[in-house]
Protein backbone atom coordinates (compact mmCIF):
# COMPACT_ATOMS: atom_id res chain seq x y z
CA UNK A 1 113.88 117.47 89.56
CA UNK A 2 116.43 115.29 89.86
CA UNK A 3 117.40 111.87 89.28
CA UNK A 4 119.83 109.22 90.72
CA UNK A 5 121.45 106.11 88.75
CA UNK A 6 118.99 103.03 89.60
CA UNK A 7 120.50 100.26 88.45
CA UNK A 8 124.26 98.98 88.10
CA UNK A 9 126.31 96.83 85.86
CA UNK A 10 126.03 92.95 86.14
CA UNK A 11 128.36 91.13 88.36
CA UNK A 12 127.12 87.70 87.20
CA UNK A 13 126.12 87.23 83.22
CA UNK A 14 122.52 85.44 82.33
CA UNK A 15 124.65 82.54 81.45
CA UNK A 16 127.04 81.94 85.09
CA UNK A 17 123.68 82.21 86.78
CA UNK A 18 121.72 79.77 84.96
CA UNK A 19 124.64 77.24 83.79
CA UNK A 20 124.14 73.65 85.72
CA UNK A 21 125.89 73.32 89.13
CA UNK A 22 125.00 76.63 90.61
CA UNK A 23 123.35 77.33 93.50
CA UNK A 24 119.27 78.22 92.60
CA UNK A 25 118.59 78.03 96.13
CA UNK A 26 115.94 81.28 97.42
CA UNK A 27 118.94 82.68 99.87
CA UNK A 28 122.24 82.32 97.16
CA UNK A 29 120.39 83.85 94.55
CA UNK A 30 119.53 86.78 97.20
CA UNK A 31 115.27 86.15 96.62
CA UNK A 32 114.76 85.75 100.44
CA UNK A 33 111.98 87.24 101.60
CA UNK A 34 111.38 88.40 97.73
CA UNK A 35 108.17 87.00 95.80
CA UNK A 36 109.19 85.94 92.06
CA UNK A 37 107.02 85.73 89.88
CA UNK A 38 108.22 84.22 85.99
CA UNK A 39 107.11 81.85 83.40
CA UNK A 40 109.88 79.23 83.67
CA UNK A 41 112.80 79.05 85.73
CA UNK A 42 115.45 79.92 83.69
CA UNK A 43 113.53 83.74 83.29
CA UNK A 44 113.08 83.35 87.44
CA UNK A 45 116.60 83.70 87.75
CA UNK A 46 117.77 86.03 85.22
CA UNK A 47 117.04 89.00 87.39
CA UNK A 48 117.75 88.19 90.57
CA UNK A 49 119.20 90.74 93.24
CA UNK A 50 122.64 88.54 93.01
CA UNK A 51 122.95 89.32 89.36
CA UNK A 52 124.01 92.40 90.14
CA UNK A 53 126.56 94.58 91.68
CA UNK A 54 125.93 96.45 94.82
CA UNK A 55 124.20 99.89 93.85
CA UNK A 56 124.92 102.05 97.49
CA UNK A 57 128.68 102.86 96.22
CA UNK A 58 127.32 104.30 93.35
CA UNK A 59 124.50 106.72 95.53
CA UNK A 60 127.00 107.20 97.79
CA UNK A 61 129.15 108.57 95.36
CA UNK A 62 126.26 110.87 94.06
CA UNK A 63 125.05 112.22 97.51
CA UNK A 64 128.77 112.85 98.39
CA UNK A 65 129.08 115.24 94.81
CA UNK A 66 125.66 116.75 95.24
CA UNK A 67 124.17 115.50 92.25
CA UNK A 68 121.44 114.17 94.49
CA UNK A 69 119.95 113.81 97.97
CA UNK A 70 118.36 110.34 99.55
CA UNK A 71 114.73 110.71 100.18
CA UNK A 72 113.96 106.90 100.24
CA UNK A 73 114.86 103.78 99.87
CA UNK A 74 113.44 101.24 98.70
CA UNK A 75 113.20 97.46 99.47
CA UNK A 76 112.93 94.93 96.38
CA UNK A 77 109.99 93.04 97.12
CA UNK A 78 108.90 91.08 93.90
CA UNK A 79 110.70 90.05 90.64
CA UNK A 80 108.84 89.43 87.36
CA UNK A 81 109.94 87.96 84.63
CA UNK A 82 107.43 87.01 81.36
């Protein structure tokens, strides 16, 4: 069995995303169409799709070598944060 990277580095810290002035909107923090579910709304945002950097270069990169082969993909429908 094999296994493929499933998450990538940050492109935004905790700390850019939740500082004051930013745009918490559903759509700029990538959550549309996404139910998120979190005890306050500094945890809503810590993990939101935005946060991070894109992840297809990466499996790209893995199908191209070999290392693995696409047999889904998956669609991020729900975000929980405690």
């Amino acid at each position: 069995m094999r296994s493929a990277s499933h998450r990538v580095v940050r492109a935004r810290s905790r700390f850019d995303i939740s500082r004051k002035g930013v745009d918490k909107t559903d759509s700029a923090l990538g959550l549309t169409g996404v139910d998120s579910i979190a005890g306050c709304e500094e945890r809503r945002i810590e993990e939101v799709p935005t946060a991070y950097k894109p992840i297809q270069p990466v499996i790209d990169v893995q199908v191209e070598t070999q290392i693995v082969g696409v047999v889904a993909k998956i669609k991020r429908v729900l975000t929980f944060n405690a």
